[in-house]
N, C-alpha and C. Protein backbone atom coordinates (compact mmCIF):
# COMPACT_ATOMS: atom_id res chain seq x y z
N UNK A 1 -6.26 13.52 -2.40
CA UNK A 1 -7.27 12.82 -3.16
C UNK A 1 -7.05 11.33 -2.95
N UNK A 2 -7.93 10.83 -2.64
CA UNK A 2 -8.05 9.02 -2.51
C UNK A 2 -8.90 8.50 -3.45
N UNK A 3 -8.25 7.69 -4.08
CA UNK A 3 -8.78 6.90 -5.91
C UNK A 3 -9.28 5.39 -5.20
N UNK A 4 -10.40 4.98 -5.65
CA UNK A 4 -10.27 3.76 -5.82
C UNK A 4 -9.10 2.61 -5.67
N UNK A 5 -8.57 2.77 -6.50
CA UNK A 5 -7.19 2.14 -6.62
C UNK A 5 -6.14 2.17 -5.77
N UNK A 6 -6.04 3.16 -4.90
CA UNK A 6 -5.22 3.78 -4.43
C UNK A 6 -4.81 3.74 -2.61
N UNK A 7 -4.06 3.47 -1.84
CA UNK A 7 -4.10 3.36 -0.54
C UNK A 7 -2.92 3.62 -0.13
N UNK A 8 -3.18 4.35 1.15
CA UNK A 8 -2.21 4.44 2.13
C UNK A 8 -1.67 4.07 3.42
N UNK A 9 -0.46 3.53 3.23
CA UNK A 9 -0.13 2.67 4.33
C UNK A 9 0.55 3.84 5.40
N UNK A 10 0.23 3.53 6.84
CA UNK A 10 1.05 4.26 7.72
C UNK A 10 1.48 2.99 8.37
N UNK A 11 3.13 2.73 8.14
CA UNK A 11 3.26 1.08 8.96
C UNK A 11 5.13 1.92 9.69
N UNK A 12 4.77 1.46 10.95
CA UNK A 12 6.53 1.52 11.66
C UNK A 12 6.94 -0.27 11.58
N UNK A 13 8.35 0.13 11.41
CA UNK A 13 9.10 -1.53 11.21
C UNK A 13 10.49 -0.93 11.77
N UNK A 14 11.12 -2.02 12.04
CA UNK A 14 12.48 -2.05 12.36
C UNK A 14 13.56 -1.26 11.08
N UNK A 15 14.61 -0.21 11.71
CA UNK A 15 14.92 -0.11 10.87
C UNK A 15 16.08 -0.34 10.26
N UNK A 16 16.42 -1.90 9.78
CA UNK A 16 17.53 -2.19 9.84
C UNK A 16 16.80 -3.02 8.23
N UNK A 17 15.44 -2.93 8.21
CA UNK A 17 14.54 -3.19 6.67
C UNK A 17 14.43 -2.03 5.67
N UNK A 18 14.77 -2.09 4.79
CA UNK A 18 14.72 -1.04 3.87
C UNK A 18 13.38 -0.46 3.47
N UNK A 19 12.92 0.77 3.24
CA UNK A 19 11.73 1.03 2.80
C UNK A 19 11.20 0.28 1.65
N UNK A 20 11.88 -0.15 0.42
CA UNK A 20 11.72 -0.77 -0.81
C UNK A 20 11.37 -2.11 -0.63
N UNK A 21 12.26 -2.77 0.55
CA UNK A 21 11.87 -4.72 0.85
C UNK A 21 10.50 -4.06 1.96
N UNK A 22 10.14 -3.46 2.39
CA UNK A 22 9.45 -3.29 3.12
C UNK A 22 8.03 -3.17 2.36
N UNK A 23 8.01 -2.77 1.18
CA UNK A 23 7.23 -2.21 0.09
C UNK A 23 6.64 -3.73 -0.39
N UNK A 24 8.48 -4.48 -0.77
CA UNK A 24 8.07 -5.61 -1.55
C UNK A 24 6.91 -6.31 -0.44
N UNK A 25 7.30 -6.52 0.84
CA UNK A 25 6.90 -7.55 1.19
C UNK A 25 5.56 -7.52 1.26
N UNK A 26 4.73 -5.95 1.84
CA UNK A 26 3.24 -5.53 1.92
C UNK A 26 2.82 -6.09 0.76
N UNK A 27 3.51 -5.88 -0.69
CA UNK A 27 2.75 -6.20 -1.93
C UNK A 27 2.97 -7.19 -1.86
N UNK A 28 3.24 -7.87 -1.74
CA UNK A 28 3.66 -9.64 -2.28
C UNK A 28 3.04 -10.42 -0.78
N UNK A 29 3.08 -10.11 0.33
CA UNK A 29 1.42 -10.74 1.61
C UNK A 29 0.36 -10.51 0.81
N UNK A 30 -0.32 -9.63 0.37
CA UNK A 30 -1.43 -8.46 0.27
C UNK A 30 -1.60 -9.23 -1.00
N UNK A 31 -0.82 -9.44 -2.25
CA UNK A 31 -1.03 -10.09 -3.51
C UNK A 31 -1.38 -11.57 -2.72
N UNK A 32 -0.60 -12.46 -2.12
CA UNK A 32 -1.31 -13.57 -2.10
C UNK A 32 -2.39 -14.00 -1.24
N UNK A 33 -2.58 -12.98 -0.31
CA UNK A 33 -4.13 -13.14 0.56
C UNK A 33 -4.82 -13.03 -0.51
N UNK A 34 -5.32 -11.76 -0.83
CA UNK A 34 -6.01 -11.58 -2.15
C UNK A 34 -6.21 -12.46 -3.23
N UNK A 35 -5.09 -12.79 -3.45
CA UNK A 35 -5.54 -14.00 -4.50
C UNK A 35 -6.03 -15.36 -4.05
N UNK A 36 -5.75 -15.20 -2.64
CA UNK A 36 -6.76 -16.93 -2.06
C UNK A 36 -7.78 -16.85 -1.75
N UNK A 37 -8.10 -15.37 -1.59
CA UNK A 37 -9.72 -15.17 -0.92
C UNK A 37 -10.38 -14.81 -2.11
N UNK A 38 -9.77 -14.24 -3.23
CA UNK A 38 -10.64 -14.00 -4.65
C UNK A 38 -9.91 -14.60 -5.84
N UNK A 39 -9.98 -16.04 -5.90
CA UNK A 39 -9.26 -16.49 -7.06
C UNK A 39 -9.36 -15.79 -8.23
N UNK A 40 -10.41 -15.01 -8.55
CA UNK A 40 -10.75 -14.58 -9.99
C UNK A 40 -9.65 -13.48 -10.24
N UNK A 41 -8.80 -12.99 -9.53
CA UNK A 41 -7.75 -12.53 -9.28
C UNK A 41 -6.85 -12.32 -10.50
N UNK A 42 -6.37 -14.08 -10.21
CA UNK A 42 -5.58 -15.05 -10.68
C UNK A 42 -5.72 -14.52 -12.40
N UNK A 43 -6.91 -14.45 -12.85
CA UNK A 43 -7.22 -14.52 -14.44
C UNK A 43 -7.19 -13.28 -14.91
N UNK A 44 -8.22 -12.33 -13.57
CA UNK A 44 -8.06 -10.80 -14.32
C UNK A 44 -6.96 -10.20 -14.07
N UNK A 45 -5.75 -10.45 -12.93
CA UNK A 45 -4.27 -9.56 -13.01
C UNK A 45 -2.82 -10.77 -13.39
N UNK A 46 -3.10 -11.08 -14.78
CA UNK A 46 -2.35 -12.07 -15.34
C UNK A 46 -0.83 -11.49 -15.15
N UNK A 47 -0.92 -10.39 -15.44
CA UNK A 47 1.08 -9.67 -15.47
C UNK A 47 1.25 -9.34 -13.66
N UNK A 48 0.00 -9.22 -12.69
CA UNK A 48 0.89 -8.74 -11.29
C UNK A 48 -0.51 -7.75 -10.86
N UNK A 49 -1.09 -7.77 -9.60
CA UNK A 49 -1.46 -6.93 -9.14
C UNK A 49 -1.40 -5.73 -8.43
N UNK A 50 -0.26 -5.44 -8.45
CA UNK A 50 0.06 -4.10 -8.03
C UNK A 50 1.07 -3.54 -9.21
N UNK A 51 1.00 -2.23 -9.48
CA UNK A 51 1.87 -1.01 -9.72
C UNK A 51 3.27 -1.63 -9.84
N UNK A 52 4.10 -1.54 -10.79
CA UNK A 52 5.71 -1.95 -10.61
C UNK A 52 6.29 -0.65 -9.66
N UNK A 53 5.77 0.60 -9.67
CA UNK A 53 6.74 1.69 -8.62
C UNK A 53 5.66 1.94 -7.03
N UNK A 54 6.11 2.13 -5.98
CA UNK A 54 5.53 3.07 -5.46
C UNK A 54 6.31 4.15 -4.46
N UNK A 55 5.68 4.82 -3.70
CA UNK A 55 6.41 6.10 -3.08
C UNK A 55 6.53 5.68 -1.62
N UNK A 56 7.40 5.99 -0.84
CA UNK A 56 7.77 5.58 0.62
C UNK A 56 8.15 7.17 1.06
N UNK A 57 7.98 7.30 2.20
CA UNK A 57 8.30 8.55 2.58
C UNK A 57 8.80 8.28 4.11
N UNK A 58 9.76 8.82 5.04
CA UNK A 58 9.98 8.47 6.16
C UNK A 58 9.08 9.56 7.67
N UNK A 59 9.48 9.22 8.92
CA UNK A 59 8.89 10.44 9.63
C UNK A 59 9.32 9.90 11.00
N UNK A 60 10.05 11.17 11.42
CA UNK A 60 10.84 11.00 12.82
C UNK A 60 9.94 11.28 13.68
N UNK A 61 9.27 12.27 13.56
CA UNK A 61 8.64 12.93 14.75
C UNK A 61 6.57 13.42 13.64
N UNK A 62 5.97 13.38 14.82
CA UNK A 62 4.69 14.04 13.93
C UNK A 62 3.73 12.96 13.33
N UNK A 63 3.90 11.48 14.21
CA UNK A 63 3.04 10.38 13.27
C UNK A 63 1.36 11.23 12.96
N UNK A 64 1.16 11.92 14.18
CA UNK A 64 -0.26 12.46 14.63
C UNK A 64 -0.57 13.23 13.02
N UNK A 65 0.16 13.73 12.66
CA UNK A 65 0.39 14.86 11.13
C UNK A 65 -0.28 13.90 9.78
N UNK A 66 0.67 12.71 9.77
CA UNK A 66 0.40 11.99 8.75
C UNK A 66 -0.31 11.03 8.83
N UNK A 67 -1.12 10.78 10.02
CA UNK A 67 -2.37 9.64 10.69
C UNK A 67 -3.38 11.11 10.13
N UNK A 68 -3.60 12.13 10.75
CA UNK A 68 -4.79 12.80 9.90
C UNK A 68 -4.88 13.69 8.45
N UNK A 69 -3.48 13.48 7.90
CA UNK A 69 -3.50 13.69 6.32
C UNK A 69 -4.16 12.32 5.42
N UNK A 70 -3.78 11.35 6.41
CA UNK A 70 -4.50 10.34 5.65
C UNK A 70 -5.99 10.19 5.38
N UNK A 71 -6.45 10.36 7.00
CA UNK A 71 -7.77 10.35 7.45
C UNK A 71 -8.63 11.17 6.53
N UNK A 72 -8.09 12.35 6.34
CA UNK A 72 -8.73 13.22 5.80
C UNK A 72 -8.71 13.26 4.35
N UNK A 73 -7.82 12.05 3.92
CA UNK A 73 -8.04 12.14 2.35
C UNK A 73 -9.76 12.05 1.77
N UNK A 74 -10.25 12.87 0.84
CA UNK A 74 -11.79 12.35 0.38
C UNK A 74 -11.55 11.45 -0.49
N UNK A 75 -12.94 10.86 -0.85
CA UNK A 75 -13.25 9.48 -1.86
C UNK A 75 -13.35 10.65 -2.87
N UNK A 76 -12.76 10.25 -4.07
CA UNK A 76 -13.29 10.90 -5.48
C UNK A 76 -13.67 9.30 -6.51
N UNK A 77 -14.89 9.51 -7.28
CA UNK A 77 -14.52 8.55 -8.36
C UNK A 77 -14.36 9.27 -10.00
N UNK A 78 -14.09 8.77 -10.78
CA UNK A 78 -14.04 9.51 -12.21
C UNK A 78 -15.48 9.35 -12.75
């Protein structure tokens, strides 16, 4: 299921970066593009725009697996 809110990253990095700083850093680029291209940002996510947790998962072999689990997620809205 794919929410509004909700996205999935498929990213390879070096691995000598931890999944978690790897996490921080997407959110914390991604928070300040966002907030320069939509200041109104700034006022409506006063405590932080992203989630304090999220989920990381690893994958040796099979990117092809989890490139079309993604693909294939549907749009739902409530």
């Amino acid at each position: 299921m794919r929410l509004p809110d909700h996205v999935h990253l498929f990213v390879q990095y070096p691995p000598e970066i931890s999944p978690s700083k790897m996490a921080e850093k997407v959110k914390s680029n991604a928070s300040r593009h966002l907030r320069e291209k939509h200041p109104q940002l700034v006022r409506w996510c006063k405590t932080g725009l992203w989630a304090p947790g999220c989920f990381h998962g690893s994958v040796g072999h099979g990117f092809d697996v989890v490139e079309q689990y993604i693909k294939g997620q549907k749009f739902q809205t409530h």
